[in-house]
Protein backbone atom coordinates (compact mmCIF):
# COMPACT_ATOMS: atom_id res chain seq x y z
CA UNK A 1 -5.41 -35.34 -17.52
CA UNK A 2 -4.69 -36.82 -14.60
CA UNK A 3 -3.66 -33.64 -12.79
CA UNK A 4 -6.36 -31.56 -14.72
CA UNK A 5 -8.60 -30.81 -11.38
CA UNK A 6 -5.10 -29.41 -9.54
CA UNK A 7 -4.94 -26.87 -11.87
CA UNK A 8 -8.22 -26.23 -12.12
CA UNK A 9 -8.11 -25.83 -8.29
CA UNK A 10 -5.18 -23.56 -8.45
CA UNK A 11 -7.02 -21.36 -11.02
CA UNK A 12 -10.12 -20.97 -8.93
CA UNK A 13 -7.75 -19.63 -5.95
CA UNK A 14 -5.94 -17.09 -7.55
CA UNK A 15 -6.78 -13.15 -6.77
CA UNK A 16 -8.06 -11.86 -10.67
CA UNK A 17 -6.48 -8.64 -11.31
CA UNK A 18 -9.50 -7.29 -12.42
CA UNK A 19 -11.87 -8.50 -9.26
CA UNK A 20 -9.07 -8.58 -6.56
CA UNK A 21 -11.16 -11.82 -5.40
CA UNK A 22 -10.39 -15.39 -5.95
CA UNK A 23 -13.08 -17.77 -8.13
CA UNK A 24 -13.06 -19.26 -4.78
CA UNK A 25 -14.09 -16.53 -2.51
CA UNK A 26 -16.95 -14.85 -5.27
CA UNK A 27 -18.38 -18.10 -5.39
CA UNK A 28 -17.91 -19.40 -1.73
CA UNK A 29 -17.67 -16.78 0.35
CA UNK A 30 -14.06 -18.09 1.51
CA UNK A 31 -10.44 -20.05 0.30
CA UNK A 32 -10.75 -23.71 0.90
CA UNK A 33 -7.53 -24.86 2.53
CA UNK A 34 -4.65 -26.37 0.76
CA UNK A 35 -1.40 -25.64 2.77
CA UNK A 36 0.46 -28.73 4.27
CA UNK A 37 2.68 -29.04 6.67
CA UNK A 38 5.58 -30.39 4.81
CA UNK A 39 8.04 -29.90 7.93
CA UNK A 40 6.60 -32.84 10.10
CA UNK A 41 8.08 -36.47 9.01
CA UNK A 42 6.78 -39.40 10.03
CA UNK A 43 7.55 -43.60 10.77
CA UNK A 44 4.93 -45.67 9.48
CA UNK A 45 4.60 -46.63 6.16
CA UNK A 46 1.37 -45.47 4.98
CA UNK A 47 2.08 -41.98 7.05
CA UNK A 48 5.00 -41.81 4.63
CA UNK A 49 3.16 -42.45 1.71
CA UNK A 50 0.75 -39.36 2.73
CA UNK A 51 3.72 -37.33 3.31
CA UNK A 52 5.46 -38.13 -0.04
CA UNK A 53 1.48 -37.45 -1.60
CA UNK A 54 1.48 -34.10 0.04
CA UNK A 55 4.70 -33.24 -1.60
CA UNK A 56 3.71 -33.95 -4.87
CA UNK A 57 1.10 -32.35 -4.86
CA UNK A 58 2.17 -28.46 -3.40
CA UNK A 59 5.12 -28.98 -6.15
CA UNK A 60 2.31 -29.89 -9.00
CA UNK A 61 0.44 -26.70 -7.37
CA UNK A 62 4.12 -24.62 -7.73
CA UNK A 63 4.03 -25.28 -11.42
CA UNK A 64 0.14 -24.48 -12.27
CA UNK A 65 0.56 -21.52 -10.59
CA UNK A 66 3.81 -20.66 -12.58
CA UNK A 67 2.69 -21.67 -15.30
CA UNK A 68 -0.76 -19.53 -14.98
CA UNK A 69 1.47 -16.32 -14.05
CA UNK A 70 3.59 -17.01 -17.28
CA UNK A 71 0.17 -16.77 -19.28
CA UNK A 72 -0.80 -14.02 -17.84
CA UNK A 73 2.04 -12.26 -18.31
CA UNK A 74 2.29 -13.52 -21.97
CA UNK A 75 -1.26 -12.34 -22.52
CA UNK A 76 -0.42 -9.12 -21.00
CA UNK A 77 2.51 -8.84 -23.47
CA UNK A 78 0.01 -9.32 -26.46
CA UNK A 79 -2.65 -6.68 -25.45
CA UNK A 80 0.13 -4.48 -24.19
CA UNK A 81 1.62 -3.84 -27.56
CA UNK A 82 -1.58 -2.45 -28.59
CA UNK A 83 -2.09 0.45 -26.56
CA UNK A 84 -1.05 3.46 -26.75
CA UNK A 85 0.57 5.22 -23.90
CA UNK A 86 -1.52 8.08 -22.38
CA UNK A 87 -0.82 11.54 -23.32
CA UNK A 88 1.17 13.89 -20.55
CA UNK A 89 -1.49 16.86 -19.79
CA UNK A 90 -0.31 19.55 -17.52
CA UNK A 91 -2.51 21.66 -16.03
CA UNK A 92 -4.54 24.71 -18.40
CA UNK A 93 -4.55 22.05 -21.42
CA UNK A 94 -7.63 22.45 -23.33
CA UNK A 95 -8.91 18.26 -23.72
């Protein structure tokens, strides 16, 4: 639970198939910011403790949005074996 709003967050940014918009964006009007800058390292203590924070969290983002793609994709599965594929027509078919 303690990571529940981080993949809540992660949910809200990602583009719906159906929409081609984020949660985000519809809502908003824009994607709120969540990219670090992982390459700088720092001295002081409590800098490091950011900087170790920061980490965490874009690998904590890397598995919600994994894990949210391997839904999907598992949903897709499901509904997929369902449908029927769509007949060939070639032109001067009578439908």
């Amino acid at each position: 639970m303690d990571y529940l709003f981080l993949a809540e967050f992660a949910g809200n940014n990602q583009v719906s198939n159906t929409t081609s918009l984020s949660l985000f964006l519809t809502n908003l009007g824009y994607h709120p910011r969540y990219d670090f800058e992982l390459d700088i390292r720092v001295d002081a203590p409590e800098e490091r403790e950011a900087q170790m924070a920061a980490e965490r969290l874009e690998r904590i983002h890397e598995v919600a949005r994994a894990e949210m793609r391997y839904a999907q994709m598992r949903q897709a599965d499901g509904a997929d074996r369902h449908c029927m594929p769509a007949p060939a027509f070639q032109p001067g078919d009578l439908v």
